[in-house]
N, C-alpha and C. Protein backbone atom coordinates (compact mmCIF):
# COMPACT_ATOMS: atom_id res chain seq x y z
N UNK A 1 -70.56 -10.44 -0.57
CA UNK A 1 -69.58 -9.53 -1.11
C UNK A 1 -70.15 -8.93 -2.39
N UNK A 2 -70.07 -7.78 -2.62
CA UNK A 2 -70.47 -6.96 -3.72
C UNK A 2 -69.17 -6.50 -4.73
N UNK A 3 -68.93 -6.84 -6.10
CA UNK A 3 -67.95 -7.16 -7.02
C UNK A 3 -68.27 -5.82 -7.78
N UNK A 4 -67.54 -4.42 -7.59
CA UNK A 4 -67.77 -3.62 -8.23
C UNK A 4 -66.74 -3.84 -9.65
N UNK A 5 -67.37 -3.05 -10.77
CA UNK A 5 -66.49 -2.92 -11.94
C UNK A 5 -67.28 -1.91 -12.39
N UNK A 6 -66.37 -1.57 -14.18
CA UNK A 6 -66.61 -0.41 -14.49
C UNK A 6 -67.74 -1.01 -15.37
N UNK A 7 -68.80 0.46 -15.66
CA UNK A 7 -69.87 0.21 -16.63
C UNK A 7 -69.64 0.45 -17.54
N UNK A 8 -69.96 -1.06 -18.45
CA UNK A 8 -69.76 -1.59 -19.62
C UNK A 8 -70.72 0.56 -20.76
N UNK A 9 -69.55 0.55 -21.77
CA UNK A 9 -69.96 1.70 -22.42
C UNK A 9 -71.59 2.10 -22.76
N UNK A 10 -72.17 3.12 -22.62
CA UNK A 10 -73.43 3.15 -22.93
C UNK A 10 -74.74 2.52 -22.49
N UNK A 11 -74.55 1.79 -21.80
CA UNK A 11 -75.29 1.12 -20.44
C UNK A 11 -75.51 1.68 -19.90
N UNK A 12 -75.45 3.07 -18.97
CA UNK A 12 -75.87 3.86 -17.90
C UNK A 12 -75.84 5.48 -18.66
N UNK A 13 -76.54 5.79 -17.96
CA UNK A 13 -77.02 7.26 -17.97
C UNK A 13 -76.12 8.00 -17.79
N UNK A 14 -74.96 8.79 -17.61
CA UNK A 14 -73.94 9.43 -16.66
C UNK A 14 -74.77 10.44 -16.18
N UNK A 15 -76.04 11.10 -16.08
CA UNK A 15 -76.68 12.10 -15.15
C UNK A 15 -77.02 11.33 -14.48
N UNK A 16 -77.56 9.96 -14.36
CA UNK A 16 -78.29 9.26 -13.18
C UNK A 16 -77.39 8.69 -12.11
N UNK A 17 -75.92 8.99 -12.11
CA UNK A 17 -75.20 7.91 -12.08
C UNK A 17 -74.76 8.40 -10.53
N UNK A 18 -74.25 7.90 -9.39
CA UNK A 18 -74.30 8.43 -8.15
C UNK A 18 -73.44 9.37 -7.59
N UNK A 19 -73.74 10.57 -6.67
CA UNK A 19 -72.70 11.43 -6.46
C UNK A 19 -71.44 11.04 -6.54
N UNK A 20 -70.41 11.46 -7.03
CA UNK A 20 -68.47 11.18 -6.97
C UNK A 20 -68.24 11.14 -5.81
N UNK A 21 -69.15 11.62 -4.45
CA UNK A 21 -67.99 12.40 -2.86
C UNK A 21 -68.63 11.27 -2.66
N UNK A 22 -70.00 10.05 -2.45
CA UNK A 22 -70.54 8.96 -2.32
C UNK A 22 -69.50 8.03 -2.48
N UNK A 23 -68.83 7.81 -3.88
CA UNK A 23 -68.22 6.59 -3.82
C UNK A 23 -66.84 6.90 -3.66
N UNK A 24 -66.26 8.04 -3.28
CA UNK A 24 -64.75 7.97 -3.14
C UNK A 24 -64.19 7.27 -2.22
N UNK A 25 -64.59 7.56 -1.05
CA UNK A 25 -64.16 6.94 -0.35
C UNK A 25 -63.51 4.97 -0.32
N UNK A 26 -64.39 4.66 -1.18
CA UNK A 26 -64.94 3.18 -1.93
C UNK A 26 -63.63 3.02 -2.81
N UNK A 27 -63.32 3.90 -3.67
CA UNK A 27 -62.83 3.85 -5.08
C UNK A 27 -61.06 4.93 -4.74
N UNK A 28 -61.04 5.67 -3.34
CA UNK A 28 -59.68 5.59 -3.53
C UNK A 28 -58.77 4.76 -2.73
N UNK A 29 -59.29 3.47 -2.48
CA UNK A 29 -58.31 2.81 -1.54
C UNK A 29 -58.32 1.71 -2.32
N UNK A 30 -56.63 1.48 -2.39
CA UNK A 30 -56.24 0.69 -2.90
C UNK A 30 -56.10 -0.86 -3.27
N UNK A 31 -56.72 -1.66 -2.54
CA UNK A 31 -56.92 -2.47 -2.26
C UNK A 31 -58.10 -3.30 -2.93
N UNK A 32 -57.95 -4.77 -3.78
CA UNK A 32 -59.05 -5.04 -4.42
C UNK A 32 -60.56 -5.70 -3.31
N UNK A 33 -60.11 -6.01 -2.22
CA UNK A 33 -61.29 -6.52 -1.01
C UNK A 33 -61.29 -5.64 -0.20
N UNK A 34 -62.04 -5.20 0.11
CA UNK A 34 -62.36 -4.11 1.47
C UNK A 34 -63.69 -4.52 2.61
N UNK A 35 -63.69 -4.10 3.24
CA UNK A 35 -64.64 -3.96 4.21
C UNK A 35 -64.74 -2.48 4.61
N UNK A 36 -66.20 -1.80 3.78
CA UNK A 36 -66.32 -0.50 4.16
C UNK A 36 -67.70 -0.54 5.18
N UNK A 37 -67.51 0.24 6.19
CA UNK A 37 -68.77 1.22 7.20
C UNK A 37 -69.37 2.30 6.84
N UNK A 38 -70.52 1.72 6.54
CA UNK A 38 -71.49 3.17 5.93
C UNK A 38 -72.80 2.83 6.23
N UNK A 39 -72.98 3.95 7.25
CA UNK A 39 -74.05 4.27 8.01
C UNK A 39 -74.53 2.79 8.90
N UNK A 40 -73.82 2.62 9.06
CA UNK A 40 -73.70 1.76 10.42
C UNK A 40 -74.08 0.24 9.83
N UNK A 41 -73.61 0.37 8.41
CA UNK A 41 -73.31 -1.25 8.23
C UNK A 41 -72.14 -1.65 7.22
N UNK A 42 -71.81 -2.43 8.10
CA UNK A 42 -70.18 -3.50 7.42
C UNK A 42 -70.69 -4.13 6.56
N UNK A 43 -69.77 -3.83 5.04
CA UNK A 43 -70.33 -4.31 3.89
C UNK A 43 -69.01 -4.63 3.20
N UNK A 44 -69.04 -5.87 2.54
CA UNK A 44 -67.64 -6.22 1.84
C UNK A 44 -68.13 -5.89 0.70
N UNK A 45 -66.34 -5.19 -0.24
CA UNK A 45 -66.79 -5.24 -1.64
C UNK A 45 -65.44 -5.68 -2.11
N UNK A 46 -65.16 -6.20 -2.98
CA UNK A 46 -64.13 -6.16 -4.28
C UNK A 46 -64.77 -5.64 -5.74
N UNK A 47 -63.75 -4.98 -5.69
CA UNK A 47 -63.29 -4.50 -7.27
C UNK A 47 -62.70 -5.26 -8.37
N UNK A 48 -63.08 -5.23 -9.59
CA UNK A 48 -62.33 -5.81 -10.39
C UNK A 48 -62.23 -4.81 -11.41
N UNK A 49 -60.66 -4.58 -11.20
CA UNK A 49 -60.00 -3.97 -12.30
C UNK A 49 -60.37 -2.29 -11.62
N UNK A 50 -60.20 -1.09 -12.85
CA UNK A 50 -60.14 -0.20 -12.74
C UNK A 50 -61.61 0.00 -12.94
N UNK A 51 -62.23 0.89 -12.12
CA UNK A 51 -63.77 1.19 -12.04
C UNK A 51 -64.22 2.53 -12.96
N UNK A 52 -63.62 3.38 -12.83
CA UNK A 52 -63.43 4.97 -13.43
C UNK A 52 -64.51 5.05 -12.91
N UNK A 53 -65.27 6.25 -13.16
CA UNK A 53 -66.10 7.21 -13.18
C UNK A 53 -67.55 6.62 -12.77
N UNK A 54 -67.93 5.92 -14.09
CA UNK A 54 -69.57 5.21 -13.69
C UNK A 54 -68.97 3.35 -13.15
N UNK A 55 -69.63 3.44 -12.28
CA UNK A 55 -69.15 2.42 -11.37
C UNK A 55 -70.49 1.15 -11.66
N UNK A 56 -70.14 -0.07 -11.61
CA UNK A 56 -71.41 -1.04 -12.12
C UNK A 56 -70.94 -1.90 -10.83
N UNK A 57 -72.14 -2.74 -10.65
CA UNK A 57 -72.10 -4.12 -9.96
C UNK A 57 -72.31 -5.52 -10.60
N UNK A 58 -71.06 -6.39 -10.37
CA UNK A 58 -71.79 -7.20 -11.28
C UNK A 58 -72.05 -8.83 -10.49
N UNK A 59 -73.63 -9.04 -11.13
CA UNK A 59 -73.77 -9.88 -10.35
C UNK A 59 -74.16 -11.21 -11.01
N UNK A 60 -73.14 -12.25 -10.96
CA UNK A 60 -73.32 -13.60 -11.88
C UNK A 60 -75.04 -14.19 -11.80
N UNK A 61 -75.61 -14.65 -12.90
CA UNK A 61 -76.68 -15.53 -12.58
C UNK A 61 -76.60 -17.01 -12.19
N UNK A 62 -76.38 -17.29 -10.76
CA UNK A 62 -76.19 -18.10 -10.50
C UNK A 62 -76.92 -18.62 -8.84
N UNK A 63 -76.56 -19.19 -7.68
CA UNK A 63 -77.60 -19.87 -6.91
C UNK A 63 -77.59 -18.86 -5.85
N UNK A 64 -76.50 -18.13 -5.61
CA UNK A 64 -76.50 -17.05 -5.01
C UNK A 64 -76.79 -15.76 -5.63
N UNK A 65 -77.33 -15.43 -6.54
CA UNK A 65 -77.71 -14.46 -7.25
C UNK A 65 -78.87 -13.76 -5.99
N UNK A 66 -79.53 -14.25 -5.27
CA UNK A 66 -80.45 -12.82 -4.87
C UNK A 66 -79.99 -12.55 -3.53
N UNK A 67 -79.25 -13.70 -2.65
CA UNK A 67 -77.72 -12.99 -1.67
C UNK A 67 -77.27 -11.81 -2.36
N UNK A 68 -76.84 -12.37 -3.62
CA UNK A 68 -75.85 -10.82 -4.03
C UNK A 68 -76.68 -9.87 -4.35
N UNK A 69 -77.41 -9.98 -4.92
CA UNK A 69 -78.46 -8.36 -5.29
C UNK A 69 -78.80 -7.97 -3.90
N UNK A 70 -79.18 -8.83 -2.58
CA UNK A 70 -79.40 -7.91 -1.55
C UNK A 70 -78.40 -7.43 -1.10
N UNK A 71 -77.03 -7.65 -1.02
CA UNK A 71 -75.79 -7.11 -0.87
C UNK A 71 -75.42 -6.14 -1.61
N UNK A 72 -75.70 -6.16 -2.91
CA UNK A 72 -75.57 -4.39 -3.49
C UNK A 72 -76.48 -3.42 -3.15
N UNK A 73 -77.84 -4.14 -3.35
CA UNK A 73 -79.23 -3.35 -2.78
C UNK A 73 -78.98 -2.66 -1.32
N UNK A 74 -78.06 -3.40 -0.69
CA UNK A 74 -77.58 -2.51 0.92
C UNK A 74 -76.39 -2.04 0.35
N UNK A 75 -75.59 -1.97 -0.18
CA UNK A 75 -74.46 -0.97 -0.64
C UNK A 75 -75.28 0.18 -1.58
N UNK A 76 -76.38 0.55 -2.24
CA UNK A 76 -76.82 1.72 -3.09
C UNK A 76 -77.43 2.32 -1.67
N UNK A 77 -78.10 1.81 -1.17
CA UNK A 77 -78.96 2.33 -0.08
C UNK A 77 -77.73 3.34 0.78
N UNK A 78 -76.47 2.70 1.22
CA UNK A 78 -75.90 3.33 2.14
C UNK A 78 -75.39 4.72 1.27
N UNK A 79 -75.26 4.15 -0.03
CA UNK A 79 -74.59 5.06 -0.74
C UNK A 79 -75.14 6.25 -1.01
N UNK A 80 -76.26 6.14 -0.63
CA UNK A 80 -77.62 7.04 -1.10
C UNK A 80 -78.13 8.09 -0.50
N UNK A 81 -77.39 7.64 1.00
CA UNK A 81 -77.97 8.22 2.46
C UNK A 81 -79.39 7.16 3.24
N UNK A 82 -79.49 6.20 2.60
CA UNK A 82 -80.56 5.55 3.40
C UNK A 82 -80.08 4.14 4.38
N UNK A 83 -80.84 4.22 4.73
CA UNK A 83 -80.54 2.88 6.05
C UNK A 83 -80.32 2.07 4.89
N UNK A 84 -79.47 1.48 5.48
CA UNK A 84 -78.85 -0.53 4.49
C UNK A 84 -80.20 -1.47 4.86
N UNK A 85 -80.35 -1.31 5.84
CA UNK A 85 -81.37 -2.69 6.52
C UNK A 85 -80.43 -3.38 7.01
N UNK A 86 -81.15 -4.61 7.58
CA UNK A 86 -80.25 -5.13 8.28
C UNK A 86 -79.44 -6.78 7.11
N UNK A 87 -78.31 -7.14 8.24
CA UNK A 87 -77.32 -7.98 7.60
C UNK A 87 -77.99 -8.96 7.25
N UNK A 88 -78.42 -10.00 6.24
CA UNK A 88 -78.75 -11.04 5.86
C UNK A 88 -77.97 -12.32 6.41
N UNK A 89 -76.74 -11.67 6.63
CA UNK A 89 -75.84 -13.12 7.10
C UNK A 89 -75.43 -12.52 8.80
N UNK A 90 -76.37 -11.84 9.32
CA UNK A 90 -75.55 -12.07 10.66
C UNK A 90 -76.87 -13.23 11.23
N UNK A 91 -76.46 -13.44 12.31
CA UNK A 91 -76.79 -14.82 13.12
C UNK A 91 -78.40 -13.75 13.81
N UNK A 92 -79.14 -14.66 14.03
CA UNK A 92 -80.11 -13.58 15.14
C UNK A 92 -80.09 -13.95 16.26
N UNK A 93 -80.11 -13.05 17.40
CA UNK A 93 -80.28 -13.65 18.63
C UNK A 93 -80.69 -14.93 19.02
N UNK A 94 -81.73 -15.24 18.60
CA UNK A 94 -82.35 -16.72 19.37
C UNK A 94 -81.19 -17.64 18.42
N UNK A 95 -80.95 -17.53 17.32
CA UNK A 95 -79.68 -18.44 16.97
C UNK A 95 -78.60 -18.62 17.73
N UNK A 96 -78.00 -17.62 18.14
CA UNK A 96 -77.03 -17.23 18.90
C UNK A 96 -77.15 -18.04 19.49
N UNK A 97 -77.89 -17.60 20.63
CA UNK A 97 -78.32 -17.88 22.36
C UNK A 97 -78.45 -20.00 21.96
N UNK A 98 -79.26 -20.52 21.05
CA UNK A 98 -79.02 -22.08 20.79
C UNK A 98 -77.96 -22.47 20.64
N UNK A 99 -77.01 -21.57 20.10
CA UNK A 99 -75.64 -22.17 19.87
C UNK A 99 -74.52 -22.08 21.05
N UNK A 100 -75.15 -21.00 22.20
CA UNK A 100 -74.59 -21.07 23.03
C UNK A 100 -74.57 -21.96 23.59
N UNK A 101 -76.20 -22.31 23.53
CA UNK A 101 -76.84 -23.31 24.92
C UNK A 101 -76.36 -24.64 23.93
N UNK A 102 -76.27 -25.13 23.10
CA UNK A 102 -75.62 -25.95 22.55
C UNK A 102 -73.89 -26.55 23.47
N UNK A 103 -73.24 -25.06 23.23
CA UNK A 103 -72.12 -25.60 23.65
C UNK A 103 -71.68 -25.87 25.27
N UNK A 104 -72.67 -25.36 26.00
CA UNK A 104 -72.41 -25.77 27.34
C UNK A 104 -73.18 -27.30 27.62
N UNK A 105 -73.96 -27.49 26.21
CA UNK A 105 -74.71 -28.68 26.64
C UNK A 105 -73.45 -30.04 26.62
N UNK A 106 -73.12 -29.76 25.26
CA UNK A 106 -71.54 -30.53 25.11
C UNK A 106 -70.91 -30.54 25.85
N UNK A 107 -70.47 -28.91 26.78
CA UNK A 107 -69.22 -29.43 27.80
C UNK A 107 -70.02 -30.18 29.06
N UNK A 108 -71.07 -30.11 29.14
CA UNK A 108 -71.31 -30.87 30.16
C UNK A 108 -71.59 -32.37 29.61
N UNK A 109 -72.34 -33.01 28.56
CA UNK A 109 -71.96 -34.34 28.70
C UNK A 109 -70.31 -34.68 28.54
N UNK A 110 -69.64 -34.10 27.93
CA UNK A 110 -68.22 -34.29 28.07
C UNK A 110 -67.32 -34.78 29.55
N UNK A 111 -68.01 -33.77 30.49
CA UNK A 111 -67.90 -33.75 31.82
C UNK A 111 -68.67 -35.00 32.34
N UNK A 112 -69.56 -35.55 31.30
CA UNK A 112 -70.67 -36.98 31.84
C UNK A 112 -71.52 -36.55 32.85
N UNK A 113 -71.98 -35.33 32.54
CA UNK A 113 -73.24 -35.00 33.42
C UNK A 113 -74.47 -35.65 32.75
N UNK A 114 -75.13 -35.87 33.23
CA UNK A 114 -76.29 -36.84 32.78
C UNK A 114 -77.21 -35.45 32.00
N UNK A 115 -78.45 -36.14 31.73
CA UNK A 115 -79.20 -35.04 30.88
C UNK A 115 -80.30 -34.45 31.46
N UNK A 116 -80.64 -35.11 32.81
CA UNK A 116 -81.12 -34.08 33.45
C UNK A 116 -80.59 -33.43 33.99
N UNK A 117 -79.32 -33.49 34.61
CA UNK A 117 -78.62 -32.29 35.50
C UNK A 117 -78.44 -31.18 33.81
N UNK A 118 -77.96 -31.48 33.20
CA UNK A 118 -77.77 -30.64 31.87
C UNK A 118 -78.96 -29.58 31.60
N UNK A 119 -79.92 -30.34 31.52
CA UNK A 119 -81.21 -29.48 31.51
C UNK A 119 -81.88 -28.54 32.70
N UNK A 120 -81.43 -29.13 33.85
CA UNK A 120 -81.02 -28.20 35.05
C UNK A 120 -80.20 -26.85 35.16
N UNK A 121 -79.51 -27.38 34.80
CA UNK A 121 -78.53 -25.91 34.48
C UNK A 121 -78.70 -24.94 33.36
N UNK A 122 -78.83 -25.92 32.22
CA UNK A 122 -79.45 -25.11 31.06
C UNK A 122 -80.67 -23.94 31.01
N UNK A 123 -81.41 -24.81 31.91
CA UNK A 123 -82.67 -24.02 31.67
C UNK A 123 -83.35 -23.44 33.33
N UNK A 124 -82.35 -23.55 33.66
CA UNK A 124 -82.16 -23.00 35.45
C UNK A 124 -84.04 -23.79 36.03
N UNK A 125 -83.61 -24.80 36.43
CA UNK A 125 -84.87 -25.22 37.07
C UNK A 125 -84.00 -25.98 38.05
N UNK A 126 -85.07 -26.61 39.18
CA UNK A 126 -84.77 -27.51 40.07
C UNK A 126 -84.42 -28.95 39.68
N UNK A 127 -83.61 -29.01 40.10
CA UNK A 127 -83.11 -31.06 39.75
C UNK A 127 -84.55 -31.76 39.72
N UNK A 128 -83.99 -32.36 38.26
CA UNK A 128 -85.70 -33.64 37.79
C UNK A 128 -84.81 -34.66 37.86
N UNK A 129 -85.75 -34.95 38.93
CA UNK A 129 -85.89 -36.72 39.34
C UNK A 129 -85.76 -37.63 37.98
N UNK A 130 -85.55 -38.82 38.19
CA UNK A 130 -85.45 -39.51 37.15
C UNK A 130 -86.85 -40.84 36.51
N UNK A 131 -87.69 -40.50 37.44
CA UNK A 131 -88.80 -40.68 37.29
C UNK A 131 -89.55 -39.48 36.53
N UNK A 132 -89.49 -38.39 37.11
CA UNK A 132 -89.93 -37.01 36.25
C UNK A 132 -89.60 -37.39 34.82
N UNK A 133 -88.03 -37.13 34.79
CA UNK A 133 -87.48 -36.84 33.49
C UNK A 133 -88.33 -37.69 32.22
N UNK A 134 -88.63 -38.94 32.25
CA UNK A 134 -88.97 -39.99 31.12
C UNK A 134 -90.11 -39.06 30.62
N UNK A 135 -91.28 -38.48 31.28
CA UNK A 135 -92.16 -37.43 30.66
C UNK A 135 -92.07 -35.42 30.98
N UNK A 136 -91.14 -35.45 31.26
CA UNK A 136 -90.36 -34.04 31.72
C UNK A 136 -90.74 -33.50 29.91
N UNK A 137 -91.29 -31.58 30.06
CA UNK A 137 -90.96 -31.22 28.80
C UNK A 137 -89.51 -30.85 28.30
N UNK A 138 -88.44 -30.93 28.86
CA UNK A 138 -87.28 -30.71 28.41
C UNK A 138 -86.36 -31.54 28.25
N UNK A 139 -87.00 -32.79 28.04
CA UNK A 139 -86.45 -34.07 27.38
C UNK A 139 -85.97 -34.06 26.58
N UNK A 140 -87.01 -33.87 25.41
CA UNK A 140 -86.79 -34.02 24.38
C UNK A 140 -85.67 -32.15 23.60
N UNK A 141 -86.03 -31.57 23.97
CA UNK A 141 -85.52 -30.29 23.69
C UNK A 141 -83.51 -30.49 23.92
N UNK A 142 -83.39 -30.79 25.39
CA UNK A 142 -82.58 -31.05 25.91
C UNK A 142 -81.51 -31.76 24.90
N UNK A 143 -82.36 -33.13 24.69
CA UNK A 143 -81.35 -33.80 23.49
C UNK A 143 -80.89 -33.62 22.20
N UNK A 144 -82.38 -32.35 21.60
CA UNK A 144 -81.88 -31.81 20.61
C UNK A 144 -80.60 -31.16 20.54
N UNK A 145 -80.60 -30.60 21.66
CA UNK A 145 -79.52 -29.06 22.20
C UNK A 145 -77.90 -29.94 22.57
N UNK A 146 -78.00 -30.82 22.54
CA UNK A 146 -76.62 -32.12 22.94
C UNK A 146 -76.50 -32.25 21.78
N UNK A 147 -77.33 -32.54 21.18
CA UNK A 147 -76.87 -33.73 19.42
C UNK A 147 -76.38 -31.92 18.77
N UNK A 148 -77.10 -31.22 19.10
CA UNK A 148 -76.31 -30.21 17.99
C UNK A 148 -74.94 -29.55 18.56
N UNK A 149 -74.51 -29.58 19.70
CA UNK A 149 -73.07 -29.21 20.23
C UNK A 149 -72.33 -30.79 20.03
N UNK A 150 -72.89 -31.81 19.67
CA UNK A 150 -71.84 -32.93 19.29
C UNK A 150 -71.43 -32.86 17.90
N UNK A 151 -72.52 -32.51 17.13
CA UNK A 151 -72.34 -32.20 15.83
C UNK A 151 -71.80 -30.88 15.32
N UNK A 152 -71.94 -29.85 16.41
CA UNK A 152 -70.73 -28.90 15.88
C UNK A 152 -69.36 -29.16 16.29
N UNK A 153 -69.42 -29.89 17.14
CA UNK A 153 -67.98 -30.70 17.56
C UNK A 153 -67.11 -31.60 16.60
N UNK A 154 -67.99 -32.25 15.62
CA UNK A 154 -67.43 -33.29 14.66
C UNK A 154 -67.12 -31.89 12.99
N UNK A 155 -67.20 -31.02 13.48
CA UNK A 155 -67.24 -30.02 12.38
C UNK A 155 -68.62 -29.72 11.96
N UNK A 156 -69.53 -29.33 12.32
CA UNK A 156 -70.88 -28.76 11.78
C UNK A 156 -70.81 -27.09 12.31
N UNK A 157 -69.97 -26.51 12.81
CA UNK A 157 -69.32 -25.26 13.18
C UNK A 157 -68.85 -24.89 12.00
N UNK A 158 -68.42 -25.77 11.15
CA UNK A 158 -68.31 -24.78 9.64
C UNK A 158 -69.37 -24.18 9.18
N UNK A 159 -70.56 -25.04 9.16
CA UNK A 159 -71.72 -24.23 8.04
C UNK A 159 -72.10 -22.93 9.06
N UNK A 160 -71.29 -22.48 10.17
CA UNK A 160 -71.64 -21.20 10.46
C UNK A 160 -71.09 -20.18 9.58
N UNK A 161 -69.81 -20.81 9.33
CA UNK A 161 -68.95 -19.81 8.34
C UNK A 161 -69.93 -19.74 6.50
N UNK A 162 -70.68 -20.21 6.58
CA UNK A 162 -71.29 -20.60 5.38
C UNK A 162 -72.82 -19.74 5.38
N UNK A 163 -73.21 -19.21 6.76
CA UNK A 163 -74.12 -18.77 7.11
C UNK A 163 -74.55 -17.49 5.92
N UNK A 164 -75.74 -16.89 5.43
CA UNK A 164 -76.98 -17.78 5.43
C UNK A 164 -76.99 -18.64 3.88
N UNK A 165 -75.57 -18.65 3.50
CA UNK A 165 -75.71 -19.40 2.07
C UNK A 165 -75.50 -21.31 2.42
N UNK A 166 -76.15 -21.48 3.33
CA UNK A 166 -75.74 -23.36 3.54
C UNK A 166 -76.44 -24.39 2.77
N UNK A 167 -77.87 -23.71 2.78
CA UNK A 167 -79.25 -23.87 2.27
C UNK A 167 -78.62 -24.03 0.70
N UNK A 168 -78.30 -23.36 0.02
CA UNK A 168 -78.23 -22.99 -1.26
C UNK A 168 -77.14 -23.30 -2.23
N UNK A 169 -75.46 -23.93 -1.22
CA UNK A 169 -74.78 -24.18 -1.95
C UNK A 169 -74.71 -25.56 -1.78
């Protein structure tokens, strides 16, 4: 989230300062949290207080300090006319796709499917024998992919909501 306020007096340039038709949109809606779309990226901001004219960002020195500078750094960019780049906190595909394969891994031991049929389905191959399985390469993978849909089961599905600050707080 990017915490706009007004710039502190004499701190900024007012010729350098960014087109008015740029941030209106930003600055006439009423509301202190928003979620604005610009140029094809969803960006949260709050305001604090009345912004006027030269508009500042302010960003605490603290553990999330360079989260937030890349979160304004993609709010000037959009503001600017340039690509944002991409989201820092969205998930990436191959994350995704583990967390999927995570949760069907769960509903199936839930169901008490054993862990090779699991890995069967998971990873679309032919049923491994149980002689196979003890040196099978998707043994070990397999169980990773169980222990982490048990553990988002006991609540480890929060630090998604925490995503990519988990590391840091």
């Amino acid at each position: 989230m990017v915490t706009l306020t007004k710039t502190p007096g004499g701190l900024a340039n007012p010729r350098l300062g960014l087109d008015a038709r740029s941030l209106q949109s930003i600055l006439t809606v009423d509301d202190e949290d928003q979620v604005v779309a610009l140029r094809g990226a969803r960006l949260r901001l709050h305001r604090e207080g009345e912004v006027g004219d030269q508009v500042a960002v302010f960003l605490p020195l603290d553990q999330l300090f360079d989260i937030r500078a890349d979160a304004a750094l993609r709010l000037w960019r959009a503001l600017t006319g340039r690509t944002p780049g991409p989201d820092p906190g969205a998930l990436t595909p191959e994350r995704r796709g583990r967390l999927i394969l995570a949760l069907r891994a769960l509903d199936g031991r839930l169901e008490r499917a054993t862990y090779p049929e699991i890995a069967a389905v998971l990873f679309d191959t032919a049923p491994i024998s149980k002689r196979d399985w003890i040196s099978h390469e998707l043994r070990d993978q397999t169980g990773r992919i169980v222990r982490l849909g048990f553990s988002m089961m006991r609540g480890g599905y929060r630090r998604l909501l925490l995503h990519p600050y988990r590391r840091r707080v």
